[in-house]
Protein backbone atom coordinates (compact mmCIF):
# COMPACT_ATOMS: atom_id res chain seq x y z
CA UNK A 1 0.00 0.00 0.00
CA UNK A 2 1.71 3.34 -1.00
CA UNK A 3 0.67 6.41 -0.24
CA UNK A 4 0.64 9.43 -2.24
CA UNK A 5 1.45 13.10 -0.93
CA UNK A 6 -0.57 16.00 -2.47
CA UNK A 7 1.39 18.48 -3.63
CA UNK A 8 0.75 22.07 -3.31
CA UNK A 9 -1.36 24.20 -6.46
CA UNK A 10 1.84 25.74 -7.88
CA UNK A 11 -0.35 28.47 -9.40
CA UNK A 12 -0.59 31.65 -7.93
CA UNK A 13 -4.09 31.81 -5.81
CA UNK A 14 -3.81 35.85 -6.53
CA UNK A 15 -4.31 37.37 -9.55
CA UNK A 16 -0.96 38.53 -10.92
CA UNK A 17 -2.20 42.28 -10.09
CA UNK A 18 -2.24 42.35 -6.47
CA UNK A 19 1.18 40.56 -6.12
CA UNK A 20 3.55 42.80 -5.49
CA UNK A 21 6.03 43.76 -7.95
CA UNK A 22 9.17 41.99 -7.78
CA UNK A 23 11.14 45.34 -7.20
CA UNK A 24 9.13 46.54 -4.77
CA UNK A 25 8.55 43.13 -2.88
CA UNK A 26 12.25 43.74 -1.68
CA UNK A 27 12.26 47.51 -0.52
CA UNK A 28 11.46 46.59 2.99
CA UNK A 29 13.61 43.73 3.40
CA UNK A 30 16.50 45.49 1.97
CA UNK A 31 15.41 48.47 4.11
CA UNK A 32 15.36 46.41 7.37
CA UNK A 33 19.19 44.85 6.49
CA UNK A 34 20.13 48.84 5.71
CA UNK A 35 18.69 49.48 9.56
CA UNK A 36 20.74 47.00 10.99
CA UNK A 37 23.54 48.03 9.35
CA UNK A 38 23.23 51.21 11.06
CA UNK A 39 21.91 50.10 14.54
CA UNK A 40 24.00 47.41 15.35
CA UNK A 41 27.65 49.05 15.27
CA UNK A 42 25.93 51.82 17.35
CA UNK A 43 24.71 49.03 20.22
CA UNK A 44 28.21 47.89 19.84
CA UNK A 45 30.21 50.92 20.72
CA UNK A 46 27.15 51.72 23.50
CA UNK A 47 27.79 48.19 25.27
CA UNK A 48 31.79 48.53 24.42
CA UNK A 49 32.24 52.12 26.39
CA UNK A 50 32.12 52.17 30.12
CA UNK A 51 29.42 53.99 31.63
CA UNK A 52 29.65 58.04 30.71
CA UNK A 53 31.87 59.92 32.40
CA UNK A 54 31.19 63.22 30.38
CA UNK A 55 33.35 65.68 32.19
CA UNK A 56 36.52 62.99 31.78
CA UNK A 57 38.68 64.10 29.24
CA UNK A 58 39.72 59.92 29.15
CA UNK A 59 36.67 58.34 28.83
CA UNK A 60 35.46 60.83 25.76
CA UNK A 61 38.87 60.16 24.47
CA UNK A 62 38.65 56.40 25.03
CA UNK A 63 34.93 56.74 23.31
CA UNK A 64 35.10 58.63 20.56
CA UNK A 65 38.18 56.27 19.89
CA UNK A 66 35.96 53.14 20.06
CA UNK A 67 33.38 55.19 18.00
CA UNK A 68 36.28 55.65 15.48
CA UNK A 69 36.24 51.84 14.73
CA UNK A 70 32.70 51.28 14.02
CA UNK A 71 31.79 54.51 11.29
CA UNK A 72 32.09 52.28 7.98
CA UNK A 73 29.31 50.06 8.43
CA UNK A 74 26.35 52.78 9.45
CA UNK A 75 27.68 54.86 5.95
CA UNK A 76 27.12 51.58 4.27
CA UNK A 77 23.55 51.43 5.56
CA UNK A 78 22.33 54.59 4.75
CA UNK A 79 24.18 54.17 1.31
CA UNK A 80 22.43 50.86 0.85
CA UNK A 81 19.23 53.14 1.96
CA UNK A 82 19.60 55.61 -0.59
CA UNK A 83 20.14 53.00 -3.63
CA UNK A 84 16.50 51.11 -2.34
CA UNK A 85 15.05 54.78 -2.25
CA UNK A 86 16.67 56.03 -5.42
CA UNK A 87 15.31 52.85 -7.06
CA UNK A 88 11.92 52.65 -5.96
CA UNK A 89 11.84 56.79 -6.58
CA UNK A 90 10.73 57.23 -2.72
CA UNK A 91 11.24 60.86 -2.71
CA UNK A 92 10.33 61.33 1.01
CA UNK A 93 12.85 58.20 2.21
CA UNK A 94 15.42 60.21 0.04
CA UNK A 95 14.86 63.29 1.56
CA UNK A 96 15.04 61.57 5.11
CA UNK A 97 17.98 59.85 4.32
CA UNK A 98 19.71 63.15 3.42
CA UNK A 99 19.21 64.81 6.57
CA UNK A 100 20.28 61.94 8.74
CA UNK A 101 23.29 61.17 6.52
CA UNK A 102 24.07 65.45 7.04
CA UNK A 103 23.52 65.28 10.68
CA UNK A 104 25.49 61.92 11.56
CA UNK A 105 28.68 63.94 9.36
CA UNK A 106 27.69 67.13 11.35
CA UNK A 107 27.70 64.71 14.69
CA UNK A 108 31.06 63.14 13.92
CA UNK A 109 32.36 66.79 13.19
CA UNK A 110 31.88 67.88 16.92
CA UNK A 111 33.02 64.43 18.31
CA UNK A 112 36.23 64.70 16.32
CA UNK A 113 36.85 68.36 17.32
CA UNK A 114 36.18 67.59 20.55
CA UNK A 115 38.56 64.33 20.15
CA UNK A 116 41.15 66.50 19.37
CA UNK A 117 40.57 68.73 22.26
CA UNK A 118 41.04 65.48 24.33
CA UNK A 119 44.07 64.30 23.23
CA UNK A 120 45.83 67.33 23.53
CA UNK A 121 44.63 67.49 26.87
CA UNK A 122 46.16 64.05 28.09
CA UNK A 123 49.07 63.68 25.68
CA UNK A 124 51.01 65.71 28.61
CA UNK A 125 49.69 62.82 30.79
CA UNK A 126 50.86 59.99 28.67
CA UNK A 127 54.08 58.21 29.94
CA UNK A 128 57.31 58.40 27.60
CA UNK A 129 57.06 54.41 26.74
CA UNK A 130 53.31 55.42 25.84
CA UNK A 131 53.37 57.99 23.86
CA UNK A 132 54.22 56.12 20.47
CA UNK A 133 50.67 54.05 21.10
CA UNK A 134 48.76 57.21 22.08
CA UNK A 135 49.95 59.24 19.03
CA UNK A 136 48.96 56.05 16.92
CA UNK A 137 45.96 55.55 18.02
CA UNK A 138 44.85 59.30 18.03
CA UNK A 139 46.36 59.24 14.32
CA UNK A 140 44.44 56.22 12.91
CA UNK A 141 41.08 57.54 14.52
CA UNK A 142 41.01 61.17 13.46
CA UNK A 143 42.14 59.50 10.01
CA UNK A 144 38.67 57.51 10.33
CA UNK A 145 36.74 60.18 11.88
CA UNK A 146 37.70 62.78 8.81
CA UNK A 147 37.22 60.08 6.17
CA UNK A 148 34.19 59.52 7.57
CA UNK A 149 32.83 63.26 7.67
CA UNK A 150 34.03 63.21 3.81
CA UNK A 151 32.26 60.79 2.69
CA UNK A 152 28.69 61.26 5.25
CA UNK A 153 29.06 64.59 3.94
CA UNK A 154 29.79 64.57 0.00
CA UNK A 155 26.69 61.53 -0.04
CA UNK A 156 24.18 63.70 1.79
CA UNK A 157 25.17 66.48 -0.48
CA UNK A 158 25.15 64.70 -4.08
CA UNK A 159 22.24 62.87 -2.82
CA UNK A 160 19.88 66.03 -2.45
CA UNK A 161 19.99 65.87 -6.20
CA UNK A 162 18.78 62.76 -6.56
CA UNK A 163 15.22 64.11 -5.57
CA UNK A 164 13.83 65.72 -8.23
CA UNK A 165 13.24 69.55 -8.30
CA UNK A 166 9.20 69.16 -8.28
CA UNK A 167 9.21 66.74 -5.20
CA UNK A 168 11.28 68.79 -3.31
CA UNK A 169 9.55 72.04 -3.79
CA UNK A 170 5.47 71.22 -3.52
CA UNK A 171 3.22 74.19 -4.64
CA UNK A 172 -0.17 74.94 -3.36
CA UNK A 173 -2.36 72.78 -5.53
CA UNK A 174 -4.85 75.38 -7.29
CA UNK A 175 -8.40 74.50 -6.19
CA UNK A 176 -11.44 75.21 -8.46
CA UNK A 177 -14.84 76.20 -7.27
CA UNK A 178 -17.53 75.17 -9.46
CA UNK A 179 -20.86 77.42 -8.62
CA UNK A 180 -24.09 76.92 -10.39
C-alpha cells in the first residue's frame, strides 16, 4: 500500500495584479538589512564604552576612539538606503535619508573636534614608553573620523539631487470652485 502526498497548487491563488512587484517586494527587506547596518555598530560601541563619564577628558577620548572603529558600516547602511530609495523613486525616504546622513557627518564633526581637544589634553599625561601608542591611536582615529565626515558629507550632499526639483519644492495645488 503506497501512499501518495498531495502536492501544493503551484499556481498563484492571486491574480498577478495584487502581487507585489518583484522590485518593490524587496524595498522593505532590503530596508530592514540597511537598519541593521546602522543600529547594530551603534549598540556595539554603547555596550563597548564604560558607563559616561562626560566631564573625563579619558573616557570621551577612550569613546570617541571606540566610536572611530565602528563609522564604515552605518555609511554603508544609509548608502544601501539611498540606492532602495533612489530605485523605488521614494522621494520622502530620500529626503530623510539626506538629513540623517548630514547630521550623523555634522555629529562626527563635533566628536572629532572635541577628540582633538582630548588628546591634547592628556598627551602631557601619557608616559614616555606610551606615547608612540597614544599618538597612533589618536592618528588612525582622526584618520577615520575625517574620512568619515568626507564621505557622510559629500553623499548627503550629491544625494539632495537625486530628488527631483518638483518633489522637493510642492506648490499649493490650485483648487477650483464650481458654482451653479
Amino acid at each position: 500500500m503506497t501512499t501518495r502526498l498531495a502536492l501544493p497548487d503551484l499556481e498563484p491563488t492571486q491574480p498577478v495584479s495584487s502581487r507585489l512587484d518583484p522590485d518593490e517586494a524587496l524595498a522593505g527587506p532590503l530596508y530592514a538589512v540597511a537598519a541593521l547596518l546602522i543600529v547594530l555598530p551603534l549598540v556595539d560601541v554603547v555596550l563597548s564604552v564604560p558607563p559616561p563619564e562626560l566631564s573625563n577628558a579619558q573616557w570621551r577620548f577612550a569613546a570617541v576612539g571606540v566610536l572611530s572603529g565602528y563609522t564604515l558600516t552605518p555609511i554603508l547602511g544609509l548608502a544601501m538606503g539611498f540606492v532602495v530609495a533612489a530605485f523605488l523613486k521614494q522621494y520622502a525616504v530620500q529626503r530623510w535619508l539626506v538629513a540623517a546622513t548630514l547630521s550623523f557627518a555634522a555629529v562626527l564633526l563635533a566628536l572629532s573636534t572635541g577628540f582633538l581637544f582630548d588628546m591634547s589634553e592628556l598627551r602631557f599625561s601619557i608616559p614616555n614608553d606610551g606615547r608612540a601608542a597614544f599618538k597612533s591611536a589618536w592618528v588612525r582615529a582622526i584618520i577615520k573620523l575625517a574620512l568619515s565626515i568626507i564621505a557622510l558629507a559629500y553623499m548627503g550632499w550629491r544625494a539632495r539631487r537625486m530628488i527631483p526639483a518638483r518633489a522637493r519644492q510642492r506648490p499649493a495645488k490650485t483648487v477650483h470652485v464650481v458654482s451653479k
